[in-house]
Protein backbone atom coordinates (compact mmCIF):
# COMPACT_ATOMS: atom_id res chain seq x y z
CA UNK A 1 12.04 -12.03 1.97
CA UNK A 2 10.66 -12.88 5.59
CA UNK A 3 9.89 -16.23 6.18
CA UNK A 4 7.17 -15.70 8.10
CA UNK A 5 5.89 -12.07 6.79
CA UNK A 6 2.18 -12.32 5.25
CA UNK A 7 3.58 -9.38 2.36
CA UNK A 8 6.69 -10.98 1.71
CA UNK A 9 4.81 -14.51 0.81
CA UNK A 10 2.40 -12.28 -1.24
CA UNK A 11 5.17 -11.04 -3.39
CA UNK A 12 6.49 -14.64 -3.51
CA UNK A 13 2.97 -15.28 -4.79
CA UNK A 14 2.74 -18.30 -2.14
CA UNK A 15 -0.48 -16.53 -0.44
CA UNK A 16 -2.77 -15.79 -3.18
CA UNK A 17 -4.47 -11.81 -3.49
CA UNK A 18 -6.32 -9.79 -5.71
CA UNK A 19 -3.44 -8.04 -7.43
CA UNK A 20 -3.91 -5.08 -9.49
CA UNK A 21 -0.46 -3.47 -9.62
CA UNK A 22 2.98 -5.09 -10.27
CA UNK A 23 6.23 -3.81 -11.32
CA UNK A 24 9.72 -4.34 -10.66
CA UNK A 25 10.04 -2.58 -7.06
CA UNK A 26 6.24 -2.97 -5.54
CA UNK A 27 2.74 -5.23 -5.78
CA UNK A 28 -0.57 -3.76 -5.40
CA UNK A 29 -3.37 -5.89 -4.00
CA UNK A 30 -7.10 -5.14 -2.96
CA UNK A 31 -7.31 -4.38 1.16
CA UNK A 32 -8.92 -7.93 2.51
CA UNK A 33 -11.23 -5.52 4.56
CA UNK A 34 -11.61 -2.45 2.86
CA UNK A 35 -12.27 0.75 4.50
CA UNK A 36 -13.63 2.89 1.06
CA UNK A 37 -14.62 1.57 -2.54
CA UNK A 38 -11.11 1.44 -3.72
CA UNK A 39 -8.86 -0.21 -1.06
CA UNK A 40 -5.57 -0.88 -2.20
CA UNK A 41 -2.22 -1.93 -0.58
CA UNK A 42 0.97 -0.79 -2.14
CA UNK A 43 3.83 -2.87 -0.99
CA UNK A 44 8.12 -2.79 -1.39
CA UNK A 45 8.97 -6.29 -3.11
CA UNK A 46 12.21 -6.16 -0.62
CA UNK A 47 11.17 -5.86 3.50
CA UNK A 48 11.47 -2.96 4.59
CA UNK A 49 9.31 -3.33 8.46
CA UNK A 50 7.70 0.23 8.44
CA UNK A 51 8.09 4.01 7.97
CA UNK A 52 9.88 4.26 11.42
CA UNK A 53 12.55 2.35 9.56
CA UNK A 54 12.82 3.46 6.38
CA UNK A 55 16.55 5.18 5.57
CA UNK A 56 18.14 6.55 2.52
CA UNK A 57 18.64 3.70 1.55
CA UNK A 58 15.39 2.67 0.73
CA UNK A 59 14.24 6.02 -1.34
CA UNK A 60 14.32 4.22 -4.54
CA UNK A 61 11.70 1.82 -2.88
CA UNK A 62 9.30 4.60 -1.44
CA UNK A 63 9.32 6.19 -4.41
CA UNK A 64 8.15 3.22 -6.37
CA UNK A 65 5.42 3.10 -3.94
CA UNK A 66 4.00 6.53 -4.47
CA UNK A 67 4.79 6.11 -8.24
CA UNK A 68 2.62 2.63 -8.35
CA UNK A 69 -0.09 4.57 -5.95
CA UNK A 70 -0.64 6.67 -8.47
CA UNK A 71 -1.00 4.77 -11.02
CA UNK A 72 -3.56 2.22 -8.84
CA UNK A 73 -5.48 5.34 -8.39
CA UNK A 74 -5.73 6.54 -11.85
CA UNK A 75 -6.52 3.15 -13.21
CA UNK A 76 -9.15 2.90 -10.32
CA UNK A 77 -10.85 5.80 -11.58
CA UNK A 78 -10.00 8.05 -8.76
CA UNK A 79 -6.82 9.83 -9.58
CA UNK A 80 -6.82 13.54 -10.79
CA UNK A 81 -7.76 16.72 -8.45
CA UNK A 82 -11.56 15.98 -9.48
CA UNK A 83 -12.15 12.89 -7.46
CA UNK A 84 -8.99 12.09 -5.22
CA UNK A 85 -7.83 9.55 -2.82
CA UNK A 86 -6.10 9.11 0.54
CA UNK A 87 -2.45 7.89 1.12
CA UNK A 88 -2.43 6.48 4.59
CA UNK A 89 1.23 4.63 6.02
CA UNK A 90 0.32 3.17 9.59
CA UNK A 91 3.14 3.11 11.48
CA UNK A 92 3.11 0.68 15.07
CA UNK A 93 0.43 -0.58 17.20
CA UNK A 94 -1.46 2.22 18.01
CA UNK A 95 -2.15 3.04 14.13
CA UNK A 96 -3.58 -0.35 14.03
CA UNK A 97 -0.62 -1.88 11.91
CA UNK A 98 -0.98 -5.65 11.49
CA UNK A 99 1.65 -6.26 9.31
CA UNK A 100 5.28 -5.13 10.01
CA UNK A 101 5.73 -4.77 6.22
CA UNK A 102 5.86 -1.33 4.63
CA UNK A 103 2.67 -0.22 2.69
CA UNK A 104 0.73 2.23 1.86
CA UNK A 105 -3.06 2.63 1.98
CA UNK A 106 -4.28 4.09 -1.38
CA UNK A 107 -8.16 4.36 -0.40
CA UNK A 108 -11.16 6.18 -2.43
CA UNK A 109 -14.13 6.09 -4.45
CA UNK A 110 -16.65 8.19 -1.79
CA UNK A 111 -15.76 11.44 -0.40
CA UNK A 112 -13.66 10.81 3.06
CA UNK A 113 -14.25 12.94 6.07
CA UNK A 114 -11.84 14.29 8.47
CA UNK A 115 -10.45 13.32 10.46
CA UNK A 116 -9.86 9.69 8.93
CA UNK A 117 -12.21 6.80 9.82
């Protein structure tokens, strides 16, 4: 855990969030400013700072993540190939990412364009 890391004090459940996924490796909690219907953050319990730093050593971790994504989205009602979703990792400033915390955007609920915005 990071001390001063806004995910890391989620996970240590000192900053309270609408959680909808939890298991052993990740938390899922609703986007505070969602961009679709279903807005969903899927975060490593351990810190890991982004995808530019992510190593073998973290597989088990980013595979926990796409594992809990999919089970936000089917519990959200919009896994399977009839609806779908979007799987967004922001990676430095310019992709807008506020947190230097690994997660991943699972976002849907409406049909969303291309390119993303």
């Amino acid at each position: 855990m990071v001390t001063d890391c806004l995910f890391c004090s989620i996970v240590g459940g000192e900053v309270p969030a609408d959680i909808v996924h939890s298991d052993a490796r990740t938390i899922g909690f609703r986007d505070i400013n969602p961009q679709a219907p279903v807005h969903v953050l899927v975060v490593p319990r351990r810190h890991i700072v982004n995808a530019s730093t992510v190593s073998e050593r973290d597989g088990a971790d980013v595979t926990a993540m796409l594992m809990a994504a999919k089970s936000v989205a089917d519990r959200e009602g919009i896994g399977g190939e009839d609806r779908g979703y979007r799987l967004v990792f922001n990676v430095g400033h310019d992709a807008a990412n506020s947190v230097a915390h690994l997660h991943l955007h699972v976002m849907g609920g409406r049909p969303l364009g291309w390119p993303p915005g």
